[in-house]
N, C-alpha and C. Protein backbone atom coordinates (compact mmCIF):
# COMPACT_ATOMS: atom_id res chain seq x y z
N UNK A 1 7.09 -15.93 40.83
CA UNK A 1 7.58 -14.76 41.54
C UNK A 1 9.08 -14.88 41.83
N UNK A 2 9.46 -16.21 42.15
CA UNK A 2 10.82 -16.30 42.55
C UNK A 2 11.72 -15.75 41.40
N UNK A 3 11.58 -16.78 40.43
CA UNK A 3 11.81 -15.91 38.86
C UNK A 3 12.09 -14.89 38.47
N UNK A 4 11.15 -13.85 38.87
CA UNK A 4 11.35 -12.63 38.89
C UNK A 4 12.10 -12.06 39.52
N UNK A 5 12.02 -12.35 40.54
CA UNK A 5 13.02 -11.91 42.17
C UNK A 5 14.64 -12.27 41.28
N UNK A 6 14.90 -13.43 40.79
CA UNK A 6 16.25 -13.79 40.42
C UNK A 6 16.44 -13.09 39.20
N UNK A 7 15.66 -13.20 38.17
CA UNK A 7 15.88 -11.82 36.90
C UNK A 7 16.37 -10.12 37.65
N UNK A 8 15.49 -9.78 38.30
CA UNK A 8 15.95 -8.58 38.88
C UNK A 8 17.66 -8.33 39.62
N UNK A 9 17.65 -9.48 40.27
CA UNK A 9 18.87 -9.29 41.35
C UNK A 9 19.76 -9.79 39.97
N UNK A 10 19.73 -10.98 38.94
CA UNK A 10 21.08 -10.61 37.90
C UNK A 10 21.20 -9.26 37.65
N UNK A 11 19.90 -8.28 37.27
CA UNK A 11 20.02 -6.94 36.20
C UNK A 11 20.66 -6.29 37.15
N UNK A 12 20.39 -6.39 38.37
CA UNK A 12 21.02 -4.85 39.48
C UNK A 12 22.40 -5.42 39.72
N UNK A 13 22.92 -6.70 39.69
CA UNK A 13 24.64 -7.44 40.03
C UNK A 13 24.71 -6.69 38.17
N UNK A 14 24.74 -6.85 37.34
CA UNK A 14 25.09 -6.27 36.14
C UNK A 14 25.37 -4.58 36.31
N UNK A 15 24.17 -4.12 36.54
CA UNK A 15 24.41 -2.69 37.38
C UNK A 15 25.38 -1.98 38.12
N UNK A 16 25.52 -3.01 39.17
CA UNK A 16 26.27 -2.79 40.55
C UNK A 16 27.80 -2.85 39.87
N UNK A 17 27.98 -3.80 38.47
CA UNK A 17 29.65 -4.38 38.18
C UNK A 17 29.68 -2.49 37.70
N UNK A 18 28.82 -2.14 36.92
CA UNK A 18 29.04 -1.05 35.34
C UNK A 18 29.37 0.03 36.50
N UNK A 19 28.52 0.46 37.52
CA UNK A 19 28.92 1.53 38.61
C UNK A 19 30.39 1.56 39.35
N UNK A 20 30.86 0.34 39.50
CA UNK A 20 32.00 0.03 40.31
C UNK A 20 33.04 -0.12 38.91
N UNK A 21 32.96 0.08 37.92
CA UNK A 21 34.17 -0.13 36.89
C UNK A 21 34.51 -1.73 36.46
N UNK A 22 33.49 -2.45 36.72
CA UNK A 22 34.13 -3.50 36.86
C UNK A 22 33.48 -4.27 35.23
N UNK A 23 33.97 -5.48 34.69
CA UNK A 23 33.14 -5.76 33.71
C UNK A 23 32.34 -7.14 34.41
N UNK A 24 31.07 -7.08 34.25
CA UNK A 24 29.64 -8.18 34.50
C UNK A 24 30.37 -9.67 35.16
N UNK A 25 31.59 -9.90 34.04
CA UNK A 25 31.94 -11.66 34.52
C UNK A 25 33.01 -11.62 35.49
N UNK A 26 33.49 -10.28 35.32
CA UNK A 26 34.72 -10.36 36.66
C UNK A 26 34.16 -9.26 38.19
N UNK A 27 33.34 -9.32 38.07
CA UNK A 27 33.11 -9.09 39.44
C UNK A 27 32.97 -9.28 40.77
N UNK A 28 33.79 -8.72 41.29
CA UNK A 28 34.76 -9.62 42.37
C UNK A 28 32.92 -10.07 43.61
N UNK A 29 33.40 -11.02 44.84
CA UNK A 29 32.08 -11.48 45.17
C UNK A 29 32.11 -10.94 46.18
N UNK A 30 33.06 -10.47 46.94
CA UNK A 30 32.95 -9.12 47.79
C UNK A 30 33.50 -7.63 47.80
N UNK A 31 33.00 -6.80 48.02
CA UNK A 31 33.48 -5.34 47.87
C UNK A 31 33.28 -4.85 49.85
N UNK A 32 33.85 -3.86 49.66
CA UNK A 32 34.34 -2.99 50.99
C UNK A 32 33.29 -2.60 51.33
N UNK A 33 32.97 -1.64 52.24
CA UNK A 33 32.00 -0.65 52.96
C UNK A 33 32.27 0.59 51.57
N UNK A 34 33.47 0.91 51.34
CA UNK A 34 32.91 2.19 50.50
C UNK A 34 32.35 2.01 49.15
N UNK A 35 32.84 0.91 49.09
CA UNK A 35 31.93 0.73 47.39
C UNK A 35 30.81 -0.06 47.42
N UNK A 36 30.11 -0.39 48.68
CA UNK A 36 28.91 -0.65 49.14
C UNK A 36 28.25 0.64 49.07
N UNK A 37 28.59 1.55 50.26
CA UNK A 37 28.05 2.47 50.13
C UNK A 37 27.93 3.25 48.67
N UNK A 38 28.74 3.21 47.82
CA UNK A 38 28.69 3.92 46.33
C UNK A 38 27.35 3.20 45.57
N UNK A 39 27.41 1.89 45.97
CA UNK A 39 26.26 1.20 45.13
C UNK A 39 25.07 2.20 45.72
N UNK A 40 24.95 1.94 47.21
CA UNK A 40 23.49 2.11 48.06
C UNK A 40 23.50 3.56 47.75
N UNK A 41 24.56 4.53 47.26
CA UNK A 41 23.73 6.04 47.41
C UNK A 41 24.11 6.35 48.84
N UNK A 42 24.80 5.77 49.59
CA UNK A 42 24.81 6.39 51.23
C UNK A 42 26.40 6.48 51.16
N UNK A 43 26.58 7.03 52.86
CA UNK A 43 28.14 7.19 53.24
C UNK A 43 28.57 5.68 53.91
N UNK A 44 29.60 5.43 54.04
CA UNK A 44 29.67 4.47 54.53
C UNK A 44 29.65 4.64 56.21
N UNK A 45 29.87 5.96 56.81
CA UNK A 45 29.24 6.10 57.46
C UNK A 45 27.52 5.34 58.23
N UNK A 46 26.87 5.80 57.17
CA UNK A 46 25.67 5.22 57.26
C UNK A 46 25.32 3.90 58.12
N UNK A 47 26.32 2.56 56.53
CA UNK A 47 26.31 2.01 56.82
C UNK A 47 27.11 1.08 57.99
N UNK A 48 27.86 1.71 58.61
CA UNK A 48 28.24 1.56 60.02
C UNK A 48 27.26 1.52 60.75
N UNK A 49 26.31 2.70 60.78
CA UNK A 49 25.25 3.07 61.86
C UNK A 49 24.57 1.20 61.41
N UNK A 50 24.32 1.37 60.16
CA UNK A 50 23.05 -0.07 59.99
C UNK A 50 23.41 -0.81 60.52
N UNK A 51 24.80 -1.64 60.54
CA UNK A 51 25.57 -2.60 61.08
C UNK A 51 25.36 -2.67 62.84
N UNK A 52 25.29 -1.52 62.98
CA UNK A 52 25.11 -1.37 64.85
C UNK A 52 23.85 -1.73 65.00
N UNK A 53 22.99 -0.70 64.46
CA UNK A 53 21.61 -0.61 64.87
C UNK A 53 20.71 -1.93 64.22
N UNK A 54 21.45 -2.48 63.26
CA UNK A 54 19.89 -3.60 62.77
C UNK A 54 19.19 -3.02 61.94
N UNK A 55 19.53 -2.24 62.00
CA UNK A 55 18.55 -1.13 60.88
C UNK A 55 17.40 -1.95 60.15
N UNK A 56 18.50 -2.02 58.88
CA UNK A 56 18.45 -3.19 57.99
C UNK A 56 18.41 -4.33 57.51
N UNK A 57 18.19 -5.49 57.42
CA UNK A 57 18.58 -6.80 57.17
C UNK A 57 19.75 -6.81 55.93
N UNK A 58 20.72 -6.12 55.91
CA UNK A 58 21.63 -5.90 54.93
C UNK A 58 22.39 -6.52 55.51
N UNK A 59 23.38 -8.31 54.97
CA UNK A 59 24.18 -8.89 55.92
C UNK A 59 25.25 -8.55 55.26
N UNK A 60 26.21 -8.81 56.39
CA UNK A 60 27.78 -8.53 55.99
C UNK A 60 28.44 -9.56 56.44
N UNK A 61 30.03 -9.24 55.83
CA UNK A 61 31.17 -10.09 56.43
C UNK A 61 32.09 -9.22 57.41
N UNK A 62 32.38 -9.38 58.80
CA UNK A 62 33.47 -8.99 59.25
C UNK A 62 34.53 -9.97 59.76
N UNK A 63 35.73 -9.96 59.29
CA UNK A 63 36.80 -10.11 60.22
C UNK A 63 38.09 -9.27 60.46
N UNK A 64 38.01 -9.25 61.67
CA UNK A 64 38.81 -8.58 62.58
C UNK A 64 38.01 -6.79 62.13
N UNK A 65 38.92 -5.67 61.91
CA UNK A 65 37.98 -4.54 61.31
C UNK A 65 37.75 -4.56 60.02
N UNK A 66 38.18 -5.53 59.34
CA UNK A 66 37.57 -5.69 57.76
C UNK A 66 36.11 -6.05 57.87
N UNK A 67 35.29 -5.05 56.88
CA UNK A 67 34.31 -5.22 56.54
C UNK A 67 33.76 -5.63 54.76
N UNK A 68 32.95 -6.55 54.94
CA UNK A 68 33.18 -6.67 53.50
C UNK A 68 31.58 -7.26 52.76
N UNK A 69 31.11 -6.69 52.00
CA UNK A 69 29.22 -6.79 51.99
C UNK A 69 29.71 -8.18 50.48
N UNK A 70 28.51 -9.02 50.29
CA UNK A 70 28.72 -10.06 49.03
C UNK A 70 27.79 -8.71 48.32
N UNK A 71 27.99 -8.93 47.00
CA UNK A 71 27.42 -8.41 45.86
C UNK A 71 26.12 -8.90 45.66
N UNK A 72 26.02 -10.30 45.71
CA UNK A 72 24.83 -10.75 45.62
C UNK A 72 23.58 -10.15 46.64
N UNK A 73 24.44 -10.00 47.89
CA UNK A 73 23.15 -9.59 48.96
C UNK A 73 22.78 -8.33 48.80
N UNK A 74 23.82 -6.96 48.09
CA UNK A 74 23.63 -5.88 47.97
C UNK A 74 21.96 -6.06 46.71
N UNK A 75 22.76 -6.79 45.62
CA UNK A 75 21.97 -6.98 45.08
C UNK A 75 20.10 -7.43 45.06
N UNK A 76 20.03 -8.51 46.01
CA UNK A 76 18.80 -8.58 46.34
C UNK A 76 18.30 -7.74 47.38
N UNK A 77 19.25 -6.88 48.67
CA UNK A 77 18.35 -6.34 49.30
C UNK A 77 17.60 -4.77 47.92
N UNK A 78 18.70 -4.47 47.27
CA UNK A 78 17.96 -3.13 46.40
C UNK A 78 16.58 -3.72 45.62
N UNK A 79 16.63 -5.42 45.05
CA UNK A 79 15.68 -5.70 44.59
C UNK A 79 14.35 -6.17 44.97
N UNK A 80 14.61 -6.25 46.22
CA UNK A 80 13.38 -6.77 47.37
C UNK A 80 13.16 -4.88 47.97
N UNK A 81 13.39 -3.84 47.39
CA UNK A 81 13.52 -2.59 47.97
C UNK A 81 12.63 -2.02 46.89
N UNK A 82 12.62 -2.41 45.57
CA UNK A 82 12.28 -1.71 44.51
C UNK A 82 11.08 -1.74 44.38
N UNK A 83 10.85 -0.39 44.58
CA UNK A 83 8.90 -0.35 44.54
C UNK A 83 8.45 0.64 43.34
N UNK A 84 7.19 0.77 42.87
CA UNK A 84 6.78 1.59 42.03
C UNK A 84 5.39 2.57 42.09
N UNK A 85 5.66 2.89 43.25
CA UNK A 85 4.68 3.92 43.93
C UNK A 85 4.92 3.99 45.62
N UNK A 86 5.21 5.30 46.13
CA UNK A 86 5.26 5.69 47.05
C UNK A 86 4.36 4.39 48.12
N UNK A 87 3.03 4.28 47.27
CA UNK A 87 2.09 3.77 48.55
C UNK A 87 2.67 2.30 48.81
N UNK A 88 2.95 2.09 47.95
CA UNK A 88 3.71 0.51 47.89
C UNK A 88 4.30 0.18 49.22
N UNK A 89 3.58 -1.32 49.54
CA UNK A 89 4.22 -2.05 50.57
C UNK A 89 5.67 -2.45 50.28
N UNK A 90 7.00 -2.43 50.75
CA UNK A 90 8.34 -2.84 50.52
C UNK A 90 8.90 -4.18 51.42
C-alpha cells in the first residue's frame, strides 16, 4: 500500500510541475499560497481560512508573513484525498 501511496504522490508532483509551468526535475520544493491554491482548485483566500481554522491537515511553512506550502505535502495530501466513488471513505 505504501508503494502505491508513493507512485501516486510522484504522478500528482509531475502534475503539480506541468500546471505551474515548471519542468518535472526543476521544480522548485516550495511554492507560495497562490500557486498552492492554483494546484488545490481554491482561492488562496481559502487557504488562509484552512491555516486558521485546522480545517485541514495541509502543513505549511511560515516566516514572518511569508507563506510557503512544500510540493511534496500538496502532493500527498491530493493523494491521500483521491477517491473513486462518492461513498468512499477519504
Amino acid at each position: 500500500m505504501q508503494t502505491i501511496l508513493a507512485a501516486k504522490i510522484e504522478t500528482i508532483k509531475a502534475e503539480i510541475a506541468a500546471q505551474l509551468g515548471y519542468d518535472a526535475k526543476t521544480l522548485p520544493v516550495h511554492i507560495d499560497d497562490k500557486q498552492a491554491a492554483e494546484v488545490l482548485g481554491a482561492k488562496a483566500s481559502t487557504l488562509a481560512v484552512w491555516r486558521s481554522t485546522g480545517r485541514y491537515n495541509l502543513p505549511f511553512l511560515k516566516v514572518g508573513r511569508l507563506v510557503r506550502y512544500r510540493v511534496s505535502d500538496l502532493a500527498e495530501f491530493l493523494a491521500r484525498r483521491t477517491g473513486r466513488h462518492t461513498g468512499e471513505a477519504i
